[in-house]
N, C-alpha and C. Protein backbone atom coordinates (compact mmCIF):
# COMPACT_ATOMS: atom_id res chain seq x y z
N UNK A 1 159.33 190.02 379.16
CA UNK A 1 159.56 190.25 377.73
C UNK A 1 158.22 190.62 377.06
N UNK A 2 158.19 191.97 376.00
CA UNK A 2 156.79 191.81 375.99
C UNK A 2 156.45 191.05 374.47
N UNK A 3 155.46 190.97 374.25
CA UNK A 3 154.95 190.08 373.30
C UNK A 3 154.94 190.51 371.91
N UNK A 4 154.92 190.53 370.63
CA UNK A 4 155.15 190.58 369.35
C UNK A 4 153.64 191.54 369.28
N UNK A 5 152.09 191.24 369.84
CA UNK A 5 151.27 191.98 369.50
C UNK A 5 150.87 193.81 370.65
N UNK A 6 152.18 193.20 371.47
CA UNK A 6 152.30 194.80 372.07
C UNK A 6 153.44 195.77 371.60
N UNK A 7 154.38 195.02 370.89
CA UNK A 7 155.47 195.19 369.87
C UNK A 7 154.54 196.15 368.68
N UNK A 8 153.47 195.40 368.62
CA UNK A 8 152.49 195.81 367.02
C UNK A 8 151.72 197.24 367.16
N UNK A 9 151.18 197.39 368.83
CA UNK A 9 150.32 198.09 369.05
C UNK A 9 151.22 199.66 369.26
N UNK A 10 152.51 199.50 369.55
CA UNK A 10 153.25 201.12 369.37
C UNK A 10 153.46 201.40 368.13
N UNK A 11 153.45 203.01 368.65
CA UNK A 11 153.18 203.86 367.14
C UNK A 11 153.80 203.96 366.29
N UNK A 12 153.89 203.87 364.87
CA UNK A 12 155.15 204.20 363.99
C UNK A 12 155.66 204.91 363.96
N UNK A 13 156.53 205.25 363.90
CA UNK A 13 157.30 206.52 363.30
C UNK A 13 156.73 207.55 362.35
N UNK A 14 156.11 206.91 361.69
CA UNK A 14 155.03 208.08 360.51
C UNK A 14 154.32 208.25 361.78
N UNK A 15 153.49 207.39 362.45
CA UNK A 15 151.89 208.19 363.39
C UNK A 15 152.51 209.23 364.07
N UNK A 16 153.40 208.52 364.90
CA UNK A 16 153.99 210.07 365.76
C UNK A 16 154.41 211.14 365.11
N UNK A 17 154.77 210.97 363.73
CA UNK A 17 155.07 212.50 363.24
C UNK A 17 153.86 213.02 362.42
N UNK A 18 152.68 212.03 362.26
CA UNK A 18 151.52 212.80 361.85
C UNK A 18 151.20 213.45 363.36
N UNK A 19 150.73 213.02 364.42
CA UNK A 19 150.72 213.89 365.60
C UNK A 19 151.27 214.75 366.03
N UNK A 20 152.72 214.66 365.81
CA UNK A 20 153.51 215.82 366.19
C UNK A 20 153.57 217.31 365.26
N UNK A 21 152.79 216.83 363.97
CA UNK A 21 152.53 217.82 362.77
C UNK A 21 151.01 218.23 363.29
N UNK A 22 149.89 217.57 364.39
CA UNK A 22 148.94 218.36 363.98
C UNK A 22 149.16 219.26 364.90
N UNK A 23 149.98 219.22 366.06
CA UNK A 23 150.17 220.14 367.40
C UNK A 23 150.55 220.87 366.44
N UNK A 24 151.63 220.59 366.24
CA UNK A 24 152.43 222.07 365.72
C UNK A 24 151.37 223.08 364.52
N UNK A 25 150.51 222.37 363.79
CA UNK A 25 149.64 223.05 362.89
C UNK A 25 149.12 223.81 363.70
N UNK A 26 148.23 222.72 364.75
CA UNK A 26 147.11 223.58 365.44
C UNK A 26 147.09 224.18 366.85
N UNK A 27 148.05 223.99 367.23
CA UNK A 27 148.76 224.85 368.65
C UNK A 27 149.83 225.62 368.46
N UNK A 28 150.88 225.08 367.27
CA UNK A 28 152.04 226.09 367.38
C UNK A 28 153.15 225.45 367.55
N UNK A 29 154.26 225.63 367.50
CA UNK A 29 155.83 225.13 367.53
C UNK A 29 155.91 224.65 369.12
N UNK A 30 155.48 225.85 369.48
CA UNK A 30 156.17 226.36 370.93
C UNK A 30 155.05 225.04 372.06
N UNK A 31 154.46 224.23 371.54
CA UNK A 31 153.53 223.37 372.29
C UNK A 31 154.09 222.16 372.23
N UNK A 32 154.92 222.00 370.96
CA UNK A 32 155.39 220.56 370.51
C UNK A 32 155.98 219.86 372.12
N UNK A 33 155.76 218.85 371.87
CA UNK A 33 156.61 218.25 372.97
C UNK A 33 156.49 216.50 373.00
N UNK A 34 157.19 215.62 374.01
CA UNK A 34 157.05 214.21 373.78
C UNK A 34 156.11 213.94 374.37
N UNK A 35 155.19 214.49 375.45
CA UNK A 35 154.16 214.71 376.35
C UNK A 35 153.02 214.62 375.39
N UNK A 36 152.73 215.70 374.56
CA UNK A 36 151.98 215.91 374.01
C UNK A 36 151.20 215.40 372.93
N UNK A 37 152.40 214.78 372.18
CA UNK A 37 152.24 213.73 370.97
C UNK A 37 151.82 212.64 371.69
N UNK A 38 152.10 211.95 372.77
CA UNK A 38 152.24 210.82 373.86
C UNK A 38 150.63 210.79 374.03
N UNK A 39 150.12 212.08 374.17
CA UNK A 39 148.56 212.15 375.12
C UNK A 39 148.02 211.89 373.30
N UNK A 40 148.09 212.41 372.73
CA UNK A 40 147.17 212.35 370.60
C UNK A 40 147.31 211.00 371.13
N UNK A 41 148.40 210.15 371.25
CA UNK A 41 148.84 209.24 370.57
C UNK A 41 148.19 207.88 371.96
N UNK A 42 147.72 208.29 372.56
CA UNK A 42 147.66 207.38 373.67
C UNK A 42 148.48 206.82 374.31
N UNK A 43 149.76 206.63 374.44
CA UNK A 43 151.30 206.34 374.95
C UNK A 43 151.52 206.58 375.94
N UNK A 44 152.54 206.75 376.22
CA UNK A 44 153.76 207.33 377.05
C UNK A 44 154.55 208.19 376.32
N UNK A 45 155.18 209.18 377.27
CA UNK A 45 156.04 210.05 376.20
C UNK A 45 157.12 209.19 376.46
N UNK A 46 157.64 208.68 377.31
CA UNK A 46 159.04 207.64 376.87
C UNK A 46 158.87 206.70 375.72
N UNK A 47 157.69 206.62 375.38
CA UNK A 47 157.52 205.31 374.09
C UNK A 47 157.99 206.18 372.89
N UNK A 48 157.48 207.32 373.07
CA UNK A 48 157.61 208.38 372.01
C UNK A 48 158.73 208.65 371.84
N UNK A 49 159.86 208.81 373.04
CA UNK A 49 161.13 209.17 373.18
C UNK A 49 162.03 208.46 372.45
N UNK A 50 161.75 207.21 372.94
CA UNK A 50 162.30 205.88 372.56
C UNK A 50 162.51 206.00 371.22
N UNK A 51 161.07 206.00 370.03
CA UNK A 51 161.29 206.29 368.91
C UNK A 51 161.80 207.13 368.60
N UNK A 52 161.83 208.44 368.92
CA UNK A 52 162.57 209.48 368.28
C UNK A 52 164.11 209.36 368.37
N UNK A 53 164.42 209.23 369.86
CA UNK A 53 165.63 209.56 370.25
C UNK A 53 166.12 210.58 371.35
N UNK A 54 165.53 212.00 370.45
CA UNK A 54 165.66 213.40 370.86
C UNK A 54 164.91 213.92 370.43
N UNK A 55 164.72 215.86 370.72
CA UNK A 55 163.47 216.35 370.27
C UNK A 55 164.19 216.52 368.75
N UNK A 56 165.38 216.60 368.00
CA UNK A 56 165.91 217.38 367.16
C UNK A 56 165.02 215.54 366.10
N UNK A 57 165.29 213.91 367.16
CA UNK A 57 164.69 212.87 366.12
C UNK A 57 163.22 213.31 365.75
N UNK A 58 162.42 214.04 367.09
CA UNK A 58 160.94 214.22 366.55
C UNK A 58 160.67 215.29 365.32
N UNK A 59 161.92 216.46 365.32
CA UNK A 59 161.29 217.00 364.47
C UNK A 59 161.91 216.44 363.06
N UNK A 60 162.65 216.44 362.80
CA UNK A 60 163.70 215.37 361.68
C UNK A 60 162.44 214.42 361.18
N UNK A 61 161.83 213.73 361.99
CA UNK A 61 160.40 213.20 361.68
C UNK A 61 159.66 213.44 360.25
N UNK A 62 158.68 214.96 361.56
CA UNK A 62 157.89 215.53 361.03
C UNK A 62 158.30 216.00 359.40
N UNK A 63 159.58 216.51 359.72
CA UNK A 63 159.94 217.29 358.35
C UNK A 63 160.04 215.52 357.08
N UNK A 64 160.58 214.87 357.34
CA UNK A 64 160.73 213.59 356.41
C UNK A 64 159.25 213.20 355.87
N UNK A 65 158.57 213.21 357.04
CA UNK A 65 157.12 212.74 356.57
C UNK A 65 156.32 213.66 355.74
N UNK A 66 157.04 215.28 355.79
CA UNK A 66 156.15 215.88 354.94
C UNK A 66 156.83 216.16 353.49
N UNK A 67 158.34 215.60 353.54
CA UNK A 67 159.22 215.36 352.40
C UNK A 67 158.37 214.07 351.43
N UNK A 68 157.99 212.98 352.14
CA UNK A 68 157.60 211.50 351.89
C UNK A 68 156.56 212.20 350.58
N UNK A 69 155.86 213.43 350.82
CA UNK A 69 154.70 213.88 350.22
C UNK A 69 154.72 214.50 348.55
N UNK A 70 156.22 214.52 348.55
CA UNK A 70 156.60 215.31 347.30
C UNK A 70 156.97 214.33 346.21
N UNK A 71 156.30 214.60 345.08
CA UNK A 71 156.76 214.11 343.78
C UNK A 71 158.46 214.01 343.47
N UNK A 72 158.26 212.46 342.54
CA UNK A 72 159.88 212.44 342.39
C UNK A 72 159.67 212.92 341.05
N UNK A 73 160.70 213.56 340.75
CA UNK A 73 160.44 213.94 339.51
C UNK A 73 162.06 213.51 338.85
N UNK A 74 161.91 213.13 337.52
CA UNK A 74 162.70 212.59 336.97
C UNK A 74 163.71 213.75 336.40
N UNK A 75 164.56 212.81 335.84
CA UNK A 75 165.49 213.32 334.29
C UNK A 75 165.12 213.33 333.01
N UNK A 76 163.87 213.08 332.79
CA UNK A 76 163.51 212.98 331.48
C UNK A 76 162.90 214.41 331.08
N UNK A 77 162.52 215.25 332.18
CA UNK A 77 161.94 216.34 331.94
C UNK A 77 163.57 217.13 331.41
N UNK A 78 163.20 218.28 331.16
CA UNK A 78 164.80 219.14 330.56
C UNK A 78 165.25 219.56 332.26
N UNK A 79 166.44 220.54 332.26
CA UNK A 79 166.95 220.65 333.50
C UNK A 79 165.96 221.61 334.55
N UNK A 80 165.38 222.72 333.74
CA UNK A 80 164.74 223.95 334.29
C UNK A 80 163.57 223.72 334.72
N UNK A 81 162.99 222.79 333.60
CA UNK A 81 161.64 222.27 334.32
C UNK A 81 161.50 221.34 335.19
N UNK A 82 162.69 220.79 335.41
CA UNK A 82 162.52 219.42 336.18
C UNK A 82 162.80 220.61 337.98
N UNK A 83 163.55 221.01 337.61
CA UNK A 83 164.23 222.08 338.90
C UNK A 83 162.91 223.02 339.66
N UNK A 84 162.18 223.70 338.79
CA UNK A 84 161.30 224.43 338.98
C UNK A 84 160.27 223.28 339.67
N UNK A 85 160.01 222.31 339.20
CA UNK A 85 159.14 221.30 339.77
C UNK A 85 159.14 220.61 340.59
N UNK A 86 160.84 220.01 341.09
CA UNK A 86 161.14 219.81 342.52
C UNK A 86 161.00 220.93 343.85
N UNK A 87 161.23 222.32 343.10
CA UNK A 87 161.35 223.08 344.31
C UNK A 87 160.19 223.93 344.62
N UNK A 88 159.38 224.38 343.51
CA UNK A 88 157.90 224.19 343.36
C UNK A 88 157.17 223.25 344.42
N UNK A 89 157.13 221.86 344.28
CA UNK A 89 156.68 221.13 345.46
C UNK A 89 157.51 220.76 346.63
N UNK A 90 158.72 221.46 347.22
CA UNK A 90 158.96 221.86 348.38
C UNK A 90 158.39 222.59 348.86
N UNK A 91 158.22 224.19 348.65
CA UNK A 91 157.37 225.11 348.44
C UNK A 91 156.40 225.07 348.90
N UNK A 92 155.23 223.81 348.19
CA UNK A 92 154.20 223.81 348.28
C UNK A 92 154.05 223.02 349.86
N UNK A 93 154.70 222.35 349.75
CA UNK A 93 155.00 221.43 351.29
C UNK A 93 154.93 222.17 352.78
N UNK A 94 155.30 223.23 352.27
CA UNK A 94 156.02 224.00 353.61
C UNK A 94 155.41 224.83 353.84
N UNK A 95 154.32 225.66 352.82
CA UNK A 95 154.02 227.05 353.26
C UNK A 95 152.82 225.74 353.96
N UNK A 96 152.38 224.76 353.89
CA UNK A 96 151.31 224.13 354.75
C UNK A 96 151.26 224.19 356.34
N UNK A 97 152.65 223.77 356.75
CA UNK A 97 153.48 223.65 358.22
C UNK A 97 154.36 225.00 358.31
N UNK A 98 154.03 226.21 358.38
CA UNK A 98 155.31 227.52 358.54
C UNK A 98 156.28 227.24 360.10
N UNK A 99 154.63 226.48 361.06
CA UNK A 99 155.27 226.44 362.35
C UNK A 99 156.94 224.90 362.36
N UNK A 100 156.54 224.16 361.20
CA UNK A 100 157.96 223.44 361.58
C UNK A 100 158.85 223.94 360.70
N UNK A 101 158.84 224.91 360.05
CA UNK A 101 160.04 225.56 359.59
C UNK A 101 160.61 226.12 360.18
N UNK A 102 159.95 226.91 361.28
CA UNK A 102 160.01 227.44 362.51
C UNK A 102 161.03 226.43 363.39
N UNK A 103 160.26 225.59 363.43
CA UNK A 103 161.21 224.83 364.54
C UNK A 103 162.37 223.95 364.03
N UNK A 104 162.48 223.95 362.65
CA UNK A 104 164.04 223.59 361.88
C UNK A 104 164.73 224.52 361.65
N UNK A 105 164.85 225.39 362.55
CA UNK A 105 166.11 226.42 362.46
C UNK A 105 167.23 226.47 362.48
N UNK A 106 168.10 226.61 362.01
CA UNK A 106 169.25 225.59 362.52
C UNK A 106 169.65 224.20 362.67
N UNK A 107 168.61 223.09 362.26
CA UNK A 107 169.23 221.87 362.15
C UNK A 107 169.20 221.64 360.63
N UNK A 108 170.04 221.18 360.46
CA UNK A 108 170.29 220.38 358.93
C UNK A 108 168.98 219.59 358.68
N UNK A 109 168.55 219.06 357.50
CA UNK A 109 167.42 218.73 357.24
C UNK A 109 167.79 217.08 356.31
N UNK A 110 168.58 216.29 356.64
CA UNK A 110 168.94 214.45 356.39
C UNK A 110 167.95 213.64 356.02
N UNK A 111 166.56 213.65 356.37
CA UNK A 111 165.64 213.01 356.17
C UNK A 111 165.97 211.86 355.00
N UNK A 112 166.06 211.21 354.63
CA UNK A 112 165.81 209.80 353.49
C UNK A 112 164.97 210.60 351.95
N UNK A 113 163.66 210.82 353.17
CA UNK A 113 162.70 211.33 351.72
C UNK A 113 163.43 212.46 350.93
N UNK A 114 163.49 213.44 351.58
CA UNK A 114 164.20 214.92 351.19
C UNK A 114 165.61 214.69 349.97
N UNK A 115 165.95 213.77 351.00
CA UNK A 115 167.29 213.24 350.15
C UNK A 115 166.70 213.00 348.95
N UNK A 116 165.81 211.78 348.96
CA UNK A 116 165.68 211.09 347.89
C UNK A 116 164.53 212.01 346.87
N UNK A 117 164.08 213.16 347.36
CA UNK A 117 162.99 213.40 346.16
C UNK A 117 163.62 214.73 345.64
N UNK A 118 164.46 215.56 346.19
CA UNK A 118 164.90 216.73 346.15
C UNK A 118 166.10 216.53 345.87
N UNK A 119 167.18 216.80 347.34
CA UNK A 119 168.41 216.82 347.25
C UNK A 119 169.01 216.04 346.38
N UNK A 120 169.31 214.41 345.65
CA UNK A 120 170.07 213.64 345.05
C UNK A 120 169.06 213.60 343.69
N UNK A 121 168.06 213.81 343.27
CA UNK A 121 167.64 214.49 342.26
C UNK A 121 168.72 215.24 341.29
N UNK A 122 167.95 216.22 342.17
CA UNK A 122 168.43 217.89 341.75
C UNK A 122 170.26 217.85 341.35
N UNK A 123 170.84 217.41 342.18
CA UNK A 123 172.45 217.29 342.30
C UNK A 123 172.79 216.54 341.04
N UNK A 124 172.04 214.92 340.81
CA UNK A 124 172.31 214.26 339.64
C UNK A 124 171.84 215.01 338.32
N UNK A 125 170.81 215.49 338.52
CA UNK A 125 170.38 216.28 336.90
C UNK A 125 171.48 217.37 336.33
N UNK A 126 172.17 218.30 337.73
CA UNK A 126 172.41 219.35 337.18
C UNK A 126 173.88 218.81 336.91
N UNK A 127 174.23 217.37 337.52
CA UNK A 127 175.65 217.28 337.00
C UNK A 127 175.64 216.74 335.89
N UNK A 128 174.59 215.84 335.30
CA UNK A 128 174.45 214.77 334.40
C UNK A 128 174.33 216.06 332.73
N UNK A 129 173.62 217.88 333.35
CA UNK A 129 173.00 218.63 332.40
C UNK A 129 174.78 219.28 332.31
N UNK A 130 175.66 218.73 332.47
CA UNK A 130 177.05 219.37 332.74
C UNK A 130 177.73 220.49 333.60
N UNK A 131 177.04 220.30 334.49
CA UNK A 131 177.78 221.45 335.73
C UNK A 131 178.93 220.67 336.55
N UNK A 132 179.71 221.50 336.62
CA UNK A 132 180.62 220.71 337.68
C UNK A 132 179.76 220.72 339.16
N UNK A 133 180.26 219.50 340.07
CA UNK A 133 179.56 219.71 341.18
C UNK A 133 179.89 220.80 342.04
N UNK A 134 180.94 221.41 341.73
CA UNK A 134 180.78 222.77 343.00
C UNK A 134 179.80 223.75 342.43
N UNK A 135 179.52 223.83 341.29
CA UNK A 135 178.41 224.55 340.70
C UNK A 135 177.15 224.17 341.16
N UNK A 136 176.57 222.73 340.80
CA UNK A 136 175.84 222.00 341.38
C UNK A 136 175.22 222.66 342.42
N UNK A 137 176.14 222.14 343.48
CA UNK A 137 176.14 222.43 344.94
C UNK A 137 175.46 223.94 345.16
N UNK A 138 176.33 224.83 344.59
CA UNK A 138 176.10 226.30 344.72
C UNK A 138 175.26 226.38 344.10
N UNK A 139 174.31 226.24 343.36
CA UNK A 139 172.74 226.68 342.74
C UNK A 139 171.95 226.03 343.49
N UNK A 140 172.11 224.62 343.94
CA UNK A 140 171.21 224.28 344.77
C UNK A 140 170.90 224.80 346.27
N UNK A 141 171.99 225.04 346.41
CA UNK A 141 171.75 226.03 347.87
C UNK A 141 171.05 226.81 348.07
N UNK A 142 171.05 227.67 346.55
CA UNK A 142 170.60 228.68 346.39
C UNK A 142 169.17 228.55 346.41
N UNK A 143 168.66 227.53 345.37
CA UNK A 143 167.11 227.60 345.50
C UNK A 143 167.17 227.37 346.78
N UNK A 144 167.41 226.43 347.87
CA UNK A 144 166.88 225.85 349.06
C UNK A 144 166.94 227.04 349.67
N UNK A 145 167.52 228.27 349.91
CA UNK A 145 167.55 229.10 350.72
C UNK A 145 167.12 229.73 350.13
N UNK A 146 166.23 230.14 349.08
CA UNK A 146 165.60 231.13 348.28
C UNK A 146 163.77 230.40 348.79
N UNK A 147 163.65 229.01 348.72
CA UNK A 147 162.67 228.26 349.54
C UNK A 147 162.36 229.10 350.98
N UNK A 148 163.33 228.66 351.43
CA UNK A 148 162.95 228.45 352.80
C UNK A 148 162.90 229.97 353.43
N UNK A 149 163.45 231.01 352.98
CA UNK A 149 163.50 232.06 353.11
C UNK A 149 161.68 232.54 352.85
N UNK A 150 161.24 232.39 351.53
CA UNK A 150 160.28 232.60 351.07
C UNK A 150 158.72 232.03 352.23
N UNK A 151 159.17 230.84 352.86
CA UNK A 151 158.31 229.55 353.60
C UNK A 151 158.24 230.78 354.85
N UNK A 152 159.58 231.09 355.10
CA UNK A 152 159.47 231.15 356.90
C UNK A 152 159.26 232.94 356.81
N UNK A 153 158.79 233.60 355.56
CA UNK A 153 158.94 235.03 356.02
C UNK A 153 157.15 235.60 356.52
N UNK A 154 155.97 234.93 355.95
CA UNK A 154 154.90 234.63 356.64
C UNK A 154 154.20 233.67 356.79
N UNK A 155 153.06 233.37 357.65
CA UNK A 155 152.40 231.84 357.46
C UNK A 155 151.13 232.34 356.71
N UNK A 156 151.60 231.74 355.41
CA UNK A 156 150.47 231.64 353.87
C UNK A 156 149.31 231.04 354.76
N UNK A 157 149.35 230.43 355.31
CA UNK A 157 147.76 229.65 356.24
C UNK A 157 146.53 230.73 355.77
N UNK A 158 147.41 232.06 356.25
CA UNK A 158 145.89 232.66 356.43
C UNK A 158 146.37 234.47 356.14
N UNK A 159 146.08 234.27 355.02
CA UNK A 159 146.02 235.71 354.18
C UNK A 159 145.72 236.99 354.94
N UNK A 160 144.31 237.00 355.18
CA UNK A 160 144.16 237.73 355.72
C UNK A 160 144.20 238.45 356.96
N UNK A 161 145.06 237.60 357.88
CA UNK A 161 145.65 238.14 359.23
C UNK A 161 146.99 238.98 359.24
N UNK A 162 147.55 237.98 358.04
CA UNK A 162 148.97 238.70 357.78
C UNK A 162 148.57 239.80 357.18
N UNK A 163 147.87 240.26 356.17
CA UNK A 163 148.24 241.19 355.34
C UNK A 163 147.50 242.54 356.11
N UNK A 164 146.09 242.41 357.40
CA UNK A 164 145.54 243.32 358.07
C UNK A 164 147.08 243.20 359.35
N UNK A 165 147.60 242.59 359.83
CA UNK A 165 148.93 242.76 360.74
C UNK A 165 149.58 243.81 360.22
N UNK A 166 149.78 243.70 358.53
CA UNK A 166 150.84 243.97 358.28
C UNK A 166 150.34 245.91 357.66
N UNK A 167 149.10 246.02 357.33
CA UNK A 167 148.62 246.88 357.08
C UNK A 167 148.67 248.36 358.57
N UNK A 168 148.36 247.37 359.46
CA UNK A 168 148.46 247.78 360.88
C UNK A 168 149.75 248.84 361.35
N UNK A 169 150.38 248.00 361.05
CA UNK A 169 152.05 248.40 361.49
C UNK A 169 152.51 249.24 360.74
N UNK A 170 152.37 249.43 359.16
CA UNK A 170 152.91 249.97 358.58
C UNK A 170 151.94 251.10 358.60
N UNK A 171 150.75 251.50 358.66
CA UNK A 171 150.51 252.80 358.72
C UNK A 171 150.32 253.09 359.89
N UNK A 172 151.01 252.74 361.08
CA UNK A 172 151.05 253.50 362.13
C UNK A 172 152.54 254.02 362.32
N UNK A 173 153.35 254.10 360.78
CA UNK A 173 154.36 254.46 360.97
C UNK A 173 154.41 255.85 360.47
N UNK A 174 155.78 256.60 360.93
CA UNK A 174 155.42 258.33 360.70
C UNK A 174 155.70 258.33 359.06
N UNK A 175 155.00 259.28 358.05
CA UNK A 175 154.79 258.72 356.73
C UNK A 175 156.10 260.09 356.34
N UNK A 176 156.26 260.69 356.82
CA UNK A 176 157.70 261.76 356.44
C UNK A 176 158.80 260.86 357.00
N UNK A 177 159.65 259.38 358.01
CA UNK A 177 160.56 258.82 357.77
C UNK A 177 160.46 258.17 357.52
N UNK A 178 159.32 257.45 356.74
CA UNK A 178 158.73 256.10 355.56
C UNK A 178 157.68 256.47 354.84
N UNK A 179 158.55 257.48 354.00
CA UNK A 179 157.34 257.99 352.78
C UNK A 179 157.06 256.63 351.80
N UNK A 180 157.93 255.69 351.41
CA UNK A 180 157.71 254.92 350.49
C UNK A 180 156.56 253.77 350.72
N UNK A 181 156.85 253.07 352.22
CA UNK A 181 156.12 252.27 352.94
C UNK A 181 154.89 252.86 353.03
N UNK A 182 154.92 253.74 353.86
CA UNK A 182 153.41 254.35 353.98
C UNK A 182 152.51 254.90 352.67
N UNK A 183 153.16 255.41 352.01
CA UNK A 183 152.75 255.98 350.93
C UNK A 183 152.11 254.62 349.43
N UNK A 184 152.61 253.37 350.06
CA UNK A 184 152.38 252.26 348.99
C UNK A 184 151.49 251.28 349.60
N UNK A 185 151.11 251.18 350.54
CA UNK A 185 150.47 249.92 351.00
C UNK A 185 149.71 249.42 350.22
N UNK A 186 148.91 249.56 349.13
CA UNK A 186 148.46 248.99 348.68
C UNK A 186 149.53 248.09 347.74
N UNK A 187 150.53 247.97 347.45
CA UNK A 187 151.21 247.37 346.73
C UNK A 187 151.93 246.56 347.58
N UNK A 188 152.63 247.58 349.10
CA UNK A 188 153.63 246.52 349.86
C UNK A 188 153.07 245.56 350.77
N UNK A 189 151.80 245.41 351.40
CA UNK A 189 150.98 244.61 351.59
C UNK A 189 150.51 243.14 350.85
N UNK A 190 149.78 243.66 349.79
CA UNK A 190 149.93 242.10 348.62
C UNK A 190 151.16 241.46 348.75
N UNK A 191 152.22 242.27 348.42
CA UNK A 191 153.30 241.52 347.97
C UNK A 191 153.66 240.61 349.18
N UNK A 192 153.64 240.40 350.19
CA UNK A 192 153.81 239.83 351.49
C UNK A 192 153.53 238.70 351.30
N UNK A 193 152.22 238.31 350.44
CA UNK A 193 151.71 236.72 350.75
C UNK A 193 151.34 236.76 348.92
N UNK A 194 151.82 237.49 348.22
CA UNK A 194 152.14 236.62 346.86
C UNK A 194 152.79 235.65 346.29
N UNK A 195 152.55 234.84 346.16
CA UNK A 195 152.79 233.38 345.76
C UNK A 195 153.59 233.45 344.19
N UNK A 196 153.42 234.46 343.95
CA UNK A 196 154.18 234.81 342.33
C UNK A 196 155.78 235.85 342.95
N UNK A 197 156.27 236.12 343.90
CA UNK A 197 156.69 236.84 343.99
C UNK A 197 157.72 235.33 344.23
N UNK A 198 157.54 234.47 345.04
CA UNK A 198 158.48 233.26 345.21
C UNK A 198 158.81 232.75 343.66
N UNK A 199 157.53 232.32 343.28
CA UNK A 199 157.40 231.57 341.96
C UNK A 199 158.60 232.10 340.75
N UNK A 200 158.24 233.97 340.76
CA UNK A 200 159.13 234.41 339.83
C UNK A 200 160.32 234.82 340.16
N UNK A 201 161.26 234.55 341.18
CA UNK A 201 162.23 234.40 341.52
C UNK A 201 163.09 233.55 341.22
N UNK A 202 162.58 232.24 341.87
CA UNK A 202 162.28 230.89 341.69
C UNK A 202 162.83 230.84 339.86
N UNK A 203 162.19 231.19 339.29
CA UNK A 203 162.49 231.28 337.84
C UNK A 203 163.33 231.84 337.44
N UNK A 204 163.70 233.01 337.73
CA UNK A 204 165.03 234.36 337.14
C UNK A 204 165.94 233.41 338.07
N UNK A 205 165.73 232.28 339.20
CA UNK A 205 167.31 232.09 339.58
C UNK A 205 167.51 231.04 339.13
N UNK A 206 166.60 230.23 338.29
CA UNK A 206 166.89 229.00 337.74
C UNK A 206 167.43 229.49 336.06
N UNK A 207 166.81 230.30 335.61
CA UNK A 207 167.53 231.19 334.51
C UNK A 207 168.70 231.78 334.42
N UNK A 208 169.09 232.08 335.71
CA UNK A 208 170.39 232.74 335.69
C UNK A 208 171.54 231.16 335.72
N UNK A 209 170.82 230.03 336.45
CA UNK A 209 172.09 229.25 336.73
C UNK A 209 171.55 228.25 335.32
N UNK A 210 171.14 228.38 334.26
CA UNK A 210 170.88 227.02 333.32
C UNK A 210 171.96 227.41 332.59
N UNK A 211 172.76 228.86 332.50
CA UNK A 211 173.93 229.06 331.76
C UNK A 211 175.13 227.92 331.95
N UNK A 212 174.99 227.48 333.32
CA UNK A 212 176.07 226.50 333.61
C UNK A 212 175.43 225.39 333.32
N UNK A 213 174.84 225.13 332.46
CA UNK A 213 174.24 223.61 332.05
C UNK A 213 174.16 223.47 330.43
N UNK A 214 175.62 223.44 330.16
CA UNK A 214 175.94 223.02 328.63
C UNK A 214 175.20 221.60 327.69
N UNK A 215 175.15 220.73 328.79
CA UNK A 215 174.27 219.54 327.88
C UNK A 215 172.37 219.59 328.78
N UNK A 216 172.33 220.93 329.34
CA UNK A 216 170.77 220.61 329.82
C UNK A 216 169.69 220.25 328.31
């Protein structure tokens, strides 16, 4: 049986998903593993296992712990600002980690924190500002996939790789069957890793849905 201070000495659940967040920062998605966090972490990867579960518990983790990071923001603010400010610091959360957005593709995102700083937020304000909840529901989707869309289309990390990548490609294209592309780079380039291009979206779609918020 082992003892209460070897009980003490395995990792939490936060450590392993701070480890499993710096691989993925600083190696990449494609490195993650229970092995790997196991060796950061001094372990075993079965200790690691154990805690997680599965790889879908390790990343479910990572993503909660970087949810844990976001402001709760109340009801006292009005509906638009409170909205803009929850999803604003999602946003800000994510363009940090692009590689675990990467690797939440397809799984639903349950976390506790998420729930609690975002999702049941957001849902109570916009029903409490008078939306019915299928409305609710349907605007919030909307920002989250207007998010995450925005998170996973480059990694903000580093400006200037993306935007010389992206400079690359596009003028090595023939400029008579992409006169517009070729002919603009200086405009379609920036726009790639503008941070106002999310932001003011972000806004015209929270503008378009405050119509359904009779007591916001």
């Amino acid at each position: 049986m082992r003892s209460s201070r070897d009980r003490a000495d395995q990792p939490t659940l936060e450590a392993i998903a701070e480890a499993a967040l710096s691989v993925v920062d600083d190696e990449g998605p494609e490195a993650l593993s229970f092995r790997r966090v196991a060796q950061l972490l001094g372990v075993s990867h079965a200790t690691v296992f154990r805690r997680c579960g599965d790889f879908d518990g390790l990343v479910n983790a990572c993503a909660d712990r970087l949810a844990a990071r976001m402001p709760l923001v109340g009801q006292d603010l009005d509906w638009a600002t409170a909205t803009e400010a929850r999803f604003s610091a999602f946003y800000e959360v994510l363009i940090e980690h692009p590689g675990l957005v990467a690797l939440r593709s397809g799984r639903a995102w349950w976390g506790p924190h998420l729930l609690s700083r975002l999702v049941e937020p957001q849902l109570a304000h916009s029903i409490a500002a008078g939306m019915a909840p299928e409305a609710a529901i349907r605007v919030y989707r909307r920002l989250y996939l207007l998010t995450l869309g925005a998170v996973a289309f480059v990694d903000h990390r580093d400006v200037k790789k993306v935007r010389t990548a992206a400079r690359t490609a596009l003028a090595a294209l023939d400029p008579e069957e992409f006169p517009a592309l070729t002919g603009n780079l200086g405009v379609v380039v920036p726009a790639l890793t503008d941070h106002e291009v999310y932001r003011g979206a972000l806004r015209q779609l929270i503008d378009a849905s405050a119509a359904a918020c009779p007591g916001r």
